[in-house]
C-alpha atoms as a PDB file:
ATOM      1  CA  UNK A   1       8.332 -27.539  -4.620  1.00  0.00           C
ATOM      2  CA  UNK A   2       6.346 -24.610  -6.057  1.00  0.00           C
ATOM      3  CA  UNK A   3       6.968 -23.688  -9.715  1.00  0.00           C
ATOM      4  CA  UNK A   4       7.158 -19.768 -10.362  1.00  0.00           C
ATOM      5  CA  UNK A   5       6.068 -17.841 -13.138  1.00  0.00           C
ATOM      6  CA  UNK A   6       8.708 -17.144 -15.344  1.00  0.00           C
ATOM      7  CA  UNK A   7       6.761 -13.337 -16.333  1.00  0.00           C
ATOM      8  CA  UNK A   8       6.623 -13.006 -12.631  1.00  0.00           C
ATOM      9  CA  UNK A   9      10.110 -13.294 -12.413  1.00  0.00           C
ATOM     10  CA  UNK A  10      11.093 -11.194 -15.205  1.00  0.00           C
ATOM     11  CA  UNK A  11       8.821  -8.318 -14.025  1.00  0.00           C
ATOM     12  CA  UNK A  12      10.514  -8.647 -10.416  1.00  0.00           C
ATOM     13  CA  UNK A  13      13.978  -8.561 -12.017  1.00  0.00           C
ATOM     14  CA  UNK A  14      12.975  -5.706 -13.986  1.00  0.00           C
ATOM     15  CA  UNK A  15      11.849  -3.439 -10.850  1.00  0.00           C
ATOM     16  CA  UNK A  16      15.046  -4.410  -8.726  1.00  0.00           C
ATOM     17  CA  UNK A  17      17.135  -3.208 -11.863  1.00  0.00           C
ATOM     18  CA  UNK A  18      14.784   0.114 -12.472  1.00  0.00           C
ATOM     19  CA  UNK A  19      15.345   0.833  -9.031  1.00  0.00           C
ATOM     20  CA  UNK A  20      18.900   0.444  -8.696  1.00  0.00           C
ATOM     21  CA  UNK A  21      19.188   2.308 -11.924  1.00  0.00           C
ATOM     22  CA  UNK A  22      17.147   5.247 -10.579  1.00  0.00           C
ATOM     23  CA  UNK A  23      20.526   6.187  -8.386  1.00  0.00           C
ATOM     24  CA  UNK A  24      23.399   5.752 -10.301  1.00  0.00           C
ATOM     25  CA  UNK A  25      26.020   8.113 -10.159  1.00  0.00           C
ATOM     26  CA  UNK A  26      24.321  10.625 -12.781  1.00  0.00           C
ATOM     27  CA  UNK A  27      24.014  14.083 -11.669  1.00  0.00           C
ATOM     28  CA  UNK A  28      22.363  14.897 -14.576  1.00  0.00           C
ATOM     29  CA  UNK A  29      19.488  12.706 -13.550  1.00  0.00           C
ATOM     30  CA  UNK A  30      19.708  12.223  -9.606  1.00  0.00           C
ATOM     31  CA  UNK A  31      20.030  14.525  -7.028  1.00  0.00           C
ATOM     32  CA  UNK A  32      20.060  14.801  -3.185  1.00  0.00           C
ATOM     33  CA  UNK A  33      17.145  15.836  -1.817  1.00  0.00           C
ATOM     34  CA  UNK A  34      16.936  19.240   0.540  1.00  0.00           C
ATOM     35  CA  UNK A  35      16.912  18.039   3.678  1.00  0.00           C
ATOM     36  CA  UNK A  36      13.982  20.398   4.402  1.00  0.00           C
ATOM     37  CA  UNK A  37      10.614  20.549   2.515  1.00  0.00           C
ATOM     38  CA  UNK A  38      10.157  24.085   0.853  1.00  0.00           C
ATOM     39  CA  UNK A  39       8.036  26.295   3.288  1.00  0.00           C
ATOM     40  CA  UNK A  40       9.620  24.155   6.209  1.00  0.00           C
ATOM     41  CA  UNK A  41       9.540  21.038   7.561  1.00  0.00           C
ATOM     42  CA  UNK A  42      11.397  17.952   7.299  1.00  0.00           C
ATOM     43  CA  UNK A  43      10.657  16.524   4.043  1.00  0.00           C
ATOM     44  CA  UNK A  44      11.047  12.781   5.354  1.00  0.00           C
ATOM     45  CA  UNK A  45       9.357  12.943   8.276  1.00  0.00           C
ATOM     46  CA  UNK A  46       6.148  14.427   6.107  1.00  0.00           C
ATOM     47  CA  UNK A  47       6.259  11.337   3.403  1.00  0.00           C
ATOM     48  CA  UNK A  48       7.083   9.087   6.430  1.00  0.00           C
ATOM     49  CA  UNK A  49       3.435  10.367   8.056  1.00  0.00           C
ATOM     50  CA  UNK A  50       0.655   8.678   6.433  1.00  0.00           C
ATOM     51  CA  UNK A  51      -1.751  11.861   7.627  1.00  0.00           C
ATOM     52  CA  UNK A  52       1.275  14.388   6.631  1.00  0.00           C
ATOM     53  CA  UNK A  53      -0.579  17.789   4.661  1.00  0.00           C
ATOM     54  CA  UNK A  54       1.597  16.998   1.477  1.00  0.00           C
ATOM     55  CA  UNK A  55       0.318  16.054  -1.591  1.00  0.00           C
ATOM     56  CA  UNK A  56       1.886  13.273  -3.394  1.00  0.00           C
ATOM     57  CA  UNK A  57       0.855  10.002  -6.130  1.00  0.00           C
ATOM     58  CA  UNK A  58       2.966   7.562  -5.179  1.00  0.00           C
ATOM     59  CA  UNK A  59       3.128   4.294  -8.030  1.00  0.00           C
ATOM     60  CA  UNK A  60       3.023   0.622  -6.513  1.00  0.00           C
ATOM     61  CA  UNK A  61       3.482  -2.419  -7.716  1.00  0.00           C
ATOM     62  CA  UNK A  62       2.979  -5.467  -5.906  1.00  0.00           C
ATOM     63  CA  UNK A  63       3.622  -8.937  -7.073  1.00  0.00           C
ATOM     64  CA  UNK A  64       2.371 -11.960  -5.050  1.00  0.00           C
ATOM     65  CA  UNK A  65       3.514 -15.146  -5.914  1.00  0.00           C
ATOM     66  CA  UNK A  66       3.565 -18.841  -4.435  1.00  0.00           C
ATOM     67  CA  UNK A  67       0.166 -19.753  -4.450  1.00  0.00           C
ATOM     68  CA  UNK A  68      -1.163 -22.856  -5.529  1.00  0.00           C
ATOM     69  CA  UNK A  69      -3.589 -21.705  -8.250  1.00  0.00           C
ATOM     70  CA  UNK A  70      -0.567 -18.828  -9.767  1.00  0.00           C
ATOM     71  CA  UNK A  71       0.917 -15.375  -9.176  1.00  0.00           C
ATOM     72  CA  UNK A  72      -0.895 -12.006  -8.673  1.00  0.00           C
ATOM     73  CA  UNK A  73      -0.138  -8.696  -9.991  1.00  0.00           C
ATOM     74  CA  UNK A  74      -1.272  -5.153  -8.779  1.00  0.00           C
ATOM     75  CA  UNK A  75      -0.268  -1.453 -10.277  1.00  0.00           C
ATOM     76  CA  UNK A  76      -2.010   0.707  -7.867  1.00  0.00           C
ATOM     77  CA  UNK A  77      -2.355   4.536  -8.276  1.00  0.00           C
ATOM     78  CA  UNK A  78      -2.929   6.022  -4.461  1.00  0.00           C
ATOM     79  CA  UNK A  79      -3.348   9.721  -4.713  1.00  0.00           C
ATOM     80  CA  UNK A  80      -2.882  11.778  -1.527  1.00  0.00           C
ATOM     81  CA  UNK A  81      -4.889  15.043  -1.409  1.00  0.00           C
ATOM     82  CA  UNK A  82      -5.150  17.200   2.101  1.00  0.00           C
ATOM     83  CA  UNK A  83      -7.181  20.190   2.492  1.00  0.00           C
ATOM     84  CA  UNK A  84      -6.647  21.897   5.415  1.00  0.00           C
ATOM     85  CA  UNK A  85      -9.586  23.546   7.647  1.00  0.00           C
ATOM     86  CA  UNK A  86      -8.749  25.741  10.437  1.00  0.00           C
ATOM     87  CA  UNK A  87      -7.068  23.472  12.973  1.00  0.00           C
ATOM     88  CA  UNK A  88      -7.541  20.195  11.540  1.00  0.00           C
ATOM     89  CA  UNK A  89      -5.982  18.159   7.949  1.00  0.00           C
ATOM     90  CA  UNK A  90      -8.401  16.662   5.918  1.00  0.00           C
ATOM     91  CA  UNK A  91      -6.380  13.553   3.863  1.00  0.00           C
ATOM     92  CA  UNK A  92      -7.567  11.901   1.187  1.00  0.00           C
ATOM     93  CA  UNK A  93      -6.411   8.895   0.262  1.00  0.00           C
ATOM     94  CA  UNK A  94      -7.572   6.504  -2.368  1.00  0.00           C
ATOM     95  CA  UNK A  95      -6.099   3.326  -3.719  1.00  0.00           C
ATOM     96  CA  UNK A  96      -7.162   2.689  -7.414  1.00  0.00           C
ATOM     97  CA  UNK A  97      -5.931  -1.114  -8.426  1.00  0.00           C
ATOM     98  CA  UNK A  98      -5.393   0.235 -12.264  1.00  0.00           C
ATOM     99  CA  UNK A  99      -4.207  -2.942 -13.164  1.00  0.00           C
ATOM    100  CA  UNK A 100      -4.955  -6.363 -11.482  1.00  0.00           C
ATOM    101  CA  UNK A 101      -3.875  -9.567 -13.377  1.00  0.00           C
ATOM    102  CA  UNK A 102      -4.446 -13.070 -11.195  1.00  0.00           C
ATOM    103  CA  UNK A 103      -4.292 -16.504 -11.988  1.00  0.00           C
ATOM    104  CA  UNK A 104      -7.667 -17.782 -11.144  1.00  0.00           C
ATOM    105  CA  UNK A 105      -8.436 -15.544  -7.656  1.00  0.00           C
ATOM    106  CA  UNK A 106      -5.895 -15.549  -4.693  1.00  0.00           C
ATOM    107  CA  UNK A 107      -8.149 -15.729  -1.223  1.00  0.00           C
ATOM    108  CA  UNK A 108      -6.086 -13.643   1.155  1.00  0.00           C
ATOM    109  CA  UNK A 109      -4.265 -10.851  -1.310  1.00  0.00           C
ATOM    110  CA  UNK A 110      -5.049  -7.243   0.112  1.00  0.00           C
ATOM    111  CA  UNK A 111      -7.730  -5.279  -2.213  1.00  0.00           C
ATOM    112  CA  UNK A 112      -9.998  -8.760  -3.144  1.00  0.00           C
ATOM    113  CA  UNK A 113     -11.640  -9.871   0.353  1.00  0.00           C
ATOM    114  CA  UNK A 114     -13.704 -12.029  -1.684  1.00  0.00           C
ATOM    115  CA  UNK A 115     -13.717 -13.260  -5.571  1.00  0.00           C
ATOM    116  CA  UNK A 116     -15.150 -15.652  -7.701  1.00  0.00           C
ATOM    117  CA  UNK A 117     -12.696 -18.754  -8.397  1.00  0.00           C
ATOM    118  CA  UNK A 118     -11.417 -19.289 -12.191  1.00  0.00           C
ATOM    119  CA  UNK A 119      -8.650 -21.592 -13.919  1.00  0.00           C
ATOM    120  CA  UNK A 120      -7.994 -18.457 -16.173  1.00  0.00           C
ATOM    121  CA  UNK A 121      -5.743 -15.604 -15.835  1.00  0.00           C
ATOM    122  CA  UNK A 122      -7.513 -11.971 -15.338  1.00  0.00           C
ATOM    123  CA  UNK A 123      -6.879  -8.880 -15.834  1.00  0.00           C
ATOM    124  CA  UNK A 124      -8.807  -5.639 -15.598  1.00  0.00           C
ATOM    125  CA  UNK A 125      -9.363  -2.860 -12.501  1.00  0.00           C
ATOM    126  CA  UNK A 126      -9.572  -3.551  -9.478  1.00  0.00           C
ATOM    127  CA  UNK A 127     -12.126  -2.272  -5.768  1.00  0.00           C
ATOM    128  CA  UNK A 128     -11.239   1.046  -5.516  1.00  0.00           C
ATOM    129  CA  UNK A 129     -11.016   2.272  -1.913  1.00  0.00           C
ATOM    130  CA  UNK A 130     -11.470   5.816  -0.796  1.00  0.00           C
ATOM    131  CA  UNK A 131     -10.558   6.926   3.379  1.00  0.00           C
ATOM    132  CA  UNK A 132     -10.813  10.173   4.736  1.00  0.00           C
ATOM    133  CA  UNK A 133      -8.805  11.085   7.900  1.00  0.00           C
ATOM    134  CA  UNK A 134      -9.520  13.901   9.961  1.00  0.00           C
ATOM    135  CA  UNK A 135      -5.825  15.114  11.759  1.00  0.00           C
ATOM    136  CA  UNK A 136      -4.801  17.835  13.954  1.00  0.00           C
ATOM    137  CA  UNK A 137      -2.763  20.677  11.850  1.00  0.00           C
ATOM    138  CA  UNK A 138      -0.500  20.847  14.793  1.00  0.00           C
ATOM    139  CA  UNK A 139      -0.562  17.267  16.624  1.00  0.00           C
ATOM    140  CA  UNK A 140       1.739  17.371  20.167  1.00  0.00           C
ATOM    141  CA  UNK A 141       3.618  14.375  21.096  1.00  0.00           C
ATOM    142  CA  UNK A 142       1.906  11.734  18.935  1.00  0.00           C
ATOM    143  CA  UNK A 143      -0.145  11.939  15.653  1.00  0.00           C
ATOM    144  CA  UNK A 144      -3.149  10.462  14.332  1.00  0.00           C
ATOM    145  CA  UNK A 145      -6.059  10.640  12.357  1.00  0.00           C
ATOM    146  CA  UNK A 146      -9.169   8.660  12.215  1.00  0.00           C
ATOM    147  CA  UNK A 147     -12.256   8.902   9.637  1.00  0.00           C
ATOM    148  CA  UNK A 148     -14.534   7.014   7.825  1.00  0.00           C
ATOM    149  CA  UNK A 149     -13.445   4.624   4.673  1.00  0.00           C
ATOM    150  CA  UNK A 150     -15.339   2.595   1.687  1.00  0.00           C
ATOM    151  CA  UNK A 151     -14.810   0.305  -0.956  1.00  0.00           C
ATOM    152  CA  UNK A 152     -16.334   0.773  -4.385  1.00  0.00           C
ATOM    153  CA  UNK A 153     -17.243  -2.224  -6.635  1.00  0.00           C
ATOM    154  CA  UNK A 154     -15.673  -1.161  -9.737  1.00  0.00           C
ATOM    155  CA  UNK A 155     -13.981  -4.219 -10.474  1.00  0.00           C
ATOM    156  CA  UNK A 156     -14.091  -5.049 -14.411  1.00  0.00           C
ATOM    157  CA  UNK A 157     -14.477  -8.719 -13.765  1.00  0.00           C
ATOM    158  CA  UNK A 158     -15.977 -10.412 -10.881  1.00  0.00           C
ATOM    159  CA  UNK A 159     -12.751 -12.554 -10.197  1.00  0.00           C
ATOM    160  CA  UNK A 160     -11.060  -8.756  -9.456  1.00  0.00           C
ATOM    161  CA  UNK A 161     -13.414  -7.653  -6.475  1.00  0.00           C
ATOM    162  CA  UNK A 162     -16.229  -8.338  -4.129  1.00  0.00           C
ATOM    163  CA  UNK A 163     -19.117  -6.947  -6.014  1.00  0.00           C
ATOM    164  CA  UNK A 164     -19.881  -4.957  -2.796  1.00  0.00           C
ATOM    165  CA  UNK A 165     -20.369  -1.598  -1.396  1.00  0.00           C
ATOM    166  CA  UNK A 166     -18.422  -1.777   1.949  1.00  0.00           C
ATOM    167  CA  UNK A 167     -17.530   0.647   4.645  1.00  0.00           C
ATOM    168  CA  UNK A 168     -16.340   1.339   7.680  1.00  0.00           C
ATOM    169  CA  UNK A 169     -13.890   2.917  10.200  1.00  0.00           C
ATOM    170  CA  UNK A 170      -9.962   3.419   9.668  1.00  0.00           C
ATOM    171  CA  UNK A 171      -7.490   4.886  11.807  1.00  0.00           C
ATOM    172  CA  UNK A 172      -3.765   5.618  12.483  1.00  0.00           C
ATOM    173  CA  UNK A 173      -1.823   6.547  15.074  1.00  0.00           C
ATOM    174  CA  UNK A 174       2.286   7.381  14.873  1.00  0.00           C
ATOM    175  CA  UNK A 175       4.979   9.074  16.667  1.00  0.00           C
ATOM    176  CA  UNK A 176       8.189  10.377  14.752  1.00  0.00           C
ATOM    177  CA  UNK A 177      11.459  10.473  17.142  1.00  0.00           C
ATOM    178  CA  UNK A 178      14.698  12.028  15.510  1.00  0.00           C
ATOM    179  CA  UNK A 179      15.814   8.449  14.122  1.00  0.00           C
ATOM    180  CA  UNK A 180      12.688   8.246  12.092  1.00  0.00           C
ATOM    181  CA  UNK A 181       8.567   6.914  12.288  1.00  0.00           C
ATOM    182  CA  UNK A 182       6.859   4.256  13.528  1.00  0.00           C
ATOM    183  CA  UNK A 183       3.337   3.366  14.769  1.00  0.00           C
ATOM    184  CA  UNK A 184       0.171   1.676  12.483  1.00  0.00           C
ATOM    185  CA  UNK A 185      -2.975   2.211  11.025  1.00  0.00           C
ATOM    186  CA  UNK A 186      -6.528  -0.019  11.061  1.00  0.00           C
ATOM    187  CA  UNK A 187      -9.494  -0.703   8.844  1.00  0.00           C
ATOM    188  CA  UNK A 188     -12.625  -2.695   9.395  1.00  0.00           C
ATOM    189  CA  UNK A 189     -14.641  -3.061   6.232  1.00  0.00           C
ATOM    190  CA  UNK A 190     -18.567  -4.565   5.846  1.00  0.00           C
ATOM    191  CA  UNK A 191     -20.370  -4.696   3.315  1.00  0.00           C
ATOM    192  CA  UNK A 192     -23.600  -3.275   3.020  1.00  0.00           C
ATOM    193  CA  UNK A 193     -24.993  -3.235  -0.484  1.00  0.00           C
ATOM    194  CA  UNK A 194     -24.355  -4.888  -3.672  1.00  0.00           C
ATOM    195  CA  UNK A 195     -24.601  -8.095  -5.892  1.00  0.00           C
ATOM    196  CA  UNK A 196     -26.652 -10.282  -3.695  1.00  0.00           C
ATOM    197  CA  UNK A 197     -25.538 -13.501  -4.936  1.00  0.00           C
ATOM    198  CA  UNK A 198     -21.983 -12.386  -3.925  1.00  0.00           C
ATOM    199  CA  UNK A 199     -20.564 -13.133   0.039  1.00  0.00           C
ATOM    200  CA  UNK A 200     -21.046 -10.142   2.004  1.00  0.00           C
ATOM    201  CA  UNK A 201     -17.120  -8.318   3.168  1.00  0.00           C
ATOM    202  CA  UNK A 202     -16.164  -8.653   6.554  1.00  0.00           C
ATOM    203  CA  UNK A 203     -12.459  -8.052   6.296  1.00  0.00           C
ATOM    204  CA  UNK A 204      -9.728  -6.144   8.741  1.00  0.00           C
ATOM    205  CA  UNK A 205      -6.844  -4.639   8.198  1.00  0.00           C
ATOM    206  CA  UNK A 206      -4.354  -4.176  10.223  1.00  0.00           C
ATOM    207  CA  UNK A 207      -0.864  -2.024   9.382  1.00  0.00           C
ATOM    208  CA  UNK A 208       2.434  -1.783  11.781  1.00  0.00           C
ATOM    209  CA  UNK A 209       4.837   0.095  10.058  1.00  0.00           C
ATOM    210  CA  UNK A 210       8.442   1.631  11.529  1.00  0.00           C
ATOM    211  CA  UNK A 211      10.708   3.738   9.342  1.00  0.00           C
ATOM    212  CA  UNK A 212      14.419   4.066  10.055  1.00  0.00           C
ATOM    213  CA  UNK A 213      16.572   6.895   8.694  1.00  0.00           C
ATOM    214  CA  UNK A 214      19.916   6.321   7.303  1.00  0.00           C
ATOM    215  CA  UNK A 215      22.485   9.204   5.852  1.00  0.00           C
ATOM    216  CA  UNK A 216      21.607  10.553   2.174  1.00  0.00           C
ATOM    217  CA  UNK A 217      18.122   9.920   2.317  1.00  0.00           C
ATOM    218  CA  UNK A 218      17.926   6.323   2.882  1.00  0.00           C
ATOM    219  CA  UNK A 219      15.883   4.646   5.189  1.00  0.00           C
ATOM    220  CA  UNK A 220      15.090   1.383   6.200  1.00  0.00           C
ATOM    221  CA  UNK A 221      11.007   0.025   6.203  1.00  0.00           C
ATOM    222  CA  UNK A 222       9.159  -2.412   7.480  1.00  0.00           C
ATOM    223  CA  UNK A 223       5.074  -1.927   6.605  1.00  0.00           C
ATOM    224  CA  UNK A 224       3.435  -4.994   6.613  1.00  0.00           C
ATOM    225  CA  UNK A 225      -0.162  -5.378   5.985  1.00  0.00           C
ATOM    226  CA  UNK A 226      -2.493  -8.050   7.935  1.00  0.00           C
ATOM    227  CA  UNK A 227      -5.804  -8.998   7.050  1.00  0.00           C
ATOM    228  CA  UNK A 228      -8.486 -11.082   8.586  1.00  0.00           C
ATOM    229  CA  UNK A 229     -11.524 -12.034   7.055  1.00  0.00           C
ATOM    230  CA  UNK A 230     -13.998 -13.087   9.227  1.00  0.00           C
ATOM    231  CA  UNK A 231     -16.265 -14.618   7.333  1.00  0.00           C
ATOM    232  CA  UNK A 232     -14.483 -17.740   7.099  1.00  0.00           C
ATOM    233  CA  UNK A 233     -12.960 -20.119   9.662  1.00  0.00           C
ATOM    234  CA  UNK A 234     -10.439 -19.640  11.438  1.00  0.00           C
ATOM    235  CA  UNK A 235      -7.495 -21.974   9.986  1.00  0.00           C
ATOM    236  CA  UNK A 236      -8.153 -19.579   6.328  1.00  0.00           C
ATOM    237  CA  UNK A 237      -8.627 -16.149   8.336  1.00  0.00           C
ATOM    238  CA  UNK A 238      -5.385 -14.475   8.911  1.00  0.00           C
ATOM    239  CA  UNK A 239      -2.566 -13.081   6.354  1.00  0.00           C
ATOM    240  CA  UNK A 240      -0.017 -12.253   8.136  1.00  0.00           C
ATOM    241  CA  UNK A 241       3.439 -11.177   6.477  1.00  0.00           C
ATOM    242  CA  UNK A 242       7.042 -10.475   7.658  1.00  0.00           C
ATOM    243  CA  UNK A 243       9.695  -8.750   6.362  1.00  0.00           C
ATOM    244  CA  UNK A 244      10.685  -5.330   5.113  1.00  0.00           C
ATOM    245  CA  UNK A 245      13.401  -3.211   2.592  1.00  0.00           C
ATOM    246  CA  UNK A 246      14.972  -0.012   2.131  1.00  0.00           C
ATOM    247  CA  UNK A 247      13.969   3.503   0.541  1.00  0.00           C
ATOM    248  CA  UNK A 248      15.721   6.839  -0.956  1.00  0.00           C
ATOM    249  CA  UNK A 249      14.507  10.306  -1.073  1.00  0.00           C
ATOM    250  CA  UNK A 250      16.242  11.988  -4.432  1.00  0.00           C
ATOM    251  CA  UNK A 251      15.367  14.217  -6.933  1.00  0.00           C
ATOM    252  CA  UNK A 252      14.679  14.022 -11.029  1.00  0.00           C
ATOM    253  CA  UNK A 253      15.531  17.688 -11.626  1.00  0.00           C
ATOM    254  CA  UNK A 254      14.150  19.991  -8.935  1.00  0.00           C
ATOM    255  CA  UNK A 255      11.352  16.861  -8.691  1.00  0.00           C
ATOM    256  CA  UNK A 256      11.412  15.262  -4.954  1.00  0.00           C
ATOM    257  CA  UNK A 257      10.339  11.277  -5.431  1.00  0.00           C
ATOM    258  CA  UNK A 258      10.629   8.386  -3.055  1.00  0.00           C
ATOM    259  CA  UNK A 259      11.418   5.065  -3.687  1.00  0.00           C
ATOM    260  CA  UNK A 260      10.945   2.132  -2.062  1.00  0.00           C
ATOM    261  CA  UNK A 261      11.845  -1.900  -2.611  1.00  0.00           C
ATOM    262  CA  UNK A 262      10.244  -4.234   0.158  1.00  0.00           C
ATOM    263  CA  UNK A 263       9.893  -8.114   0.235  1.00  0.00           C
ATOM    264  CA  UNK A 264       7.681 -10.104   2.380  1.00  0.00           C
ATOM    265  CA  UNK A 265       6.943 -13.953   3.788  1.00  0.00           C
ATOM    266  CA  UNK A 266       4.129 -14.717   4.535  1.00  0.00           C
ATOM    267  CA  UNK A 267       4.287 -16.601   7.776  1.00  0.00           C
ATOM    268  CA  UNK A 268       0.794 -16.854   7.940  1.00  0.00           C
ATOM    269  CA  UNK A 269      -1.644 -17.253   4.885  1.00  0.00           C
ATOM    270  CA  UNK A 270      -5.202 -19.161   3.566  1.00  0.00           C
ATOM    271  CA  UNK A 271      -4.495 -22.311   1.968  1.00  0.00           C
ATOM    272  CA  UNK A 272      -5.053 -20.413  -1.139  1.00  0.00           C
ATOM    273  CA  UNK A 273      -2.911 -17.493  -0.377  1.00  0.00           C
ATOM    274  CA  UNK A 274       0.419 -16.616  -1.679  1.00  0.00           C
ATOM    275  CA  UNK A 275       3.865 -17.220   0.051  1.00  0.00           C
ATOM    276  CA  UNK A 276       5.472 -14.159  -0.927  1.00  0.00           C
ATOM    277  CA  UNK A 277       5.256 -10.807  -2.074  1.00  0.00           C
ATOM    278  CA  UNK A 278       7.748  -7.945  -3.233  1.00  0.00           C
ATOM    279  CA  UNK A 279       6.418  -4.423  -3.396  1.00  0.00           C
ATOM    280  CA  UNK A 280       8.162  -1.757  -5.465  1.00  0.00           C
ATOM    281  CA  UNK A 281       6.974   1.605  -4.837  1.00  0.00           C
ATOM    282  CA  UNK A 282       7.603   5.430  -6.823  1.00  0.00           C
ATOM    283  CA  UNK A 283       5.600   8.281  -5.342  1.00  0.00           C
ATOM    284  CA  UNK A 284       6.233  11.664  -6.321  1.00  0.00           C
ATOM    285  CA  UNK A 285       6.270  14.290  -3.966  1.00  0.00           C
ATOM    286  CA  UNK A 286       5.128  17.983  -3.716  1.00  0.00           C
ATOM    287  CA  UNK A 287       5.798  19.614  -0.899  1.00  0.00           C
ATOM    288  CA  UNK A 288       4.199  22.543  -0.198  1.00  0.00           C
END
């Protein structure tokens, strides 16, 4: 049996209790959210759409752990910034790894499709990625967006990131019924400049995701993330995770936030990769 880390397990403890704190019974503190976003719209459905025209930062911290060579931890910071143009949403969407603390380098984990192997623990910035989608203002029947999307090397340590420029195409595609959202989004990355004595990026990514809403703001969430890397064989390609958790829309004073708390198996995963992973998510809305 696999050992766990007991400052894994601390920090996981930590996040369930934060979370369940966040909606005690204080007024004071928590509130119900409107059930419409000011200037119209339904505030849910717009954080629920990945290509919605609301700003927001949402906070995530994901903690992988079961591997054989130790745990990961990532504190990501993924602004969302649209512009709108006439008839179409620009949304930009990075995700910054602020924070990325491995033990030795976990093949498989979503941000490092490639890494330089090390018996020590480290800790330091992450790739950051940048996508831009391009979305009708006023989609009919289904929505989606597609544009272009690229990885930066800014990793402060080579164990953290690829050492490549890489790029590519991403996409998503969703429709929203009354009882809530579901559909997926896709991103194929290559490299195409960089540290030549790194391996070039070839990497996937592949993301179903299905919301269901529940009375008072909660919802129900499954979002799992896939990724294939294709430079390697086929036996070490895939990640493939299953499982999901539940989310609240509330308010600190008159600010909306959404929470989330997921967990995931991976039922699939490199030799190297990790068995499981629990995601704890705070984004802070602003609706226009």
């Amino acid at each position: 049996m696999k050992t766990f880390n007991t400052r894994l397990i601390s920090l996981a403890v930590s996040a369930v209790f934060l979370w369940i704190a966040a909606f005690a019974p204080t007024q004071a503190v928590a509130q119900p959210p409107d059930s419409k976003a000011e200037g119209g719209g339904d505030l849910r459905a717009a954080v629920q759409n990945p290509v919605g025209a609301m700003y927001s930062l949402p906070l995530k911290l994901t903690m992988d752990f079961g591997a054989p060579d130790g745990s990961a931890y990532f504190f990501n910071i993924n602004p969302v910034i649209p512009v709108t143009v006439g008839d179409w949403n620009l949304i930009n969407r990075a995700l910054i790894p602020a924070v990325v603390s491995v033990d030795g380098f976990i093949q498989g984990t979503p941000g490092i499709p490639e890494g330089v192997p090390s018996k020590d623990r480290n800790t330091g910035l992450g790739d950051i990625n940048y996508s831009l989608f391009f979305s009708p203002a006023k989609p009919s029947g289904f929505i989606w967006g597609l544009g272009p999307s690229i990885n930066l090397p800014t990793a402060s340590k080579d164990q953290l990131g690829s050492g490549k420029w890489s790029a590519g195409p991403t996409g998503v595609l969703l429709i929203q019924p009354k009882w809530g959202t579901y559909g997926g989004l896709v991103r194929q990355l290559w490299s195409f400049a960089g540290d030549d004595d790194r391996p070039s990026v070839n990497q996937m990514l592949i993301e179903p995701f299905i919301n269901y809403n529940l009375d008072n703001g909660w919802y129900l969430i499954s979002d799992m993330i896939l990724t294939a890397n294709w430079n390697v064989s086929s036996s070490q390609r895939w990640t493939v995770p299953l499982g999901g958790g539940v989310g609240k829309l509330f308010k600190i004073g008159n600010q909306p936030i959404n929470s989330r708390l997921e967990a995931y198996y991976n039922v699939v995963t490199p030799d190297a990769g990790p068995d499981w992973q629990l995601v704890f998510t705070f984004q802070f809305l602003f609706p226009k």
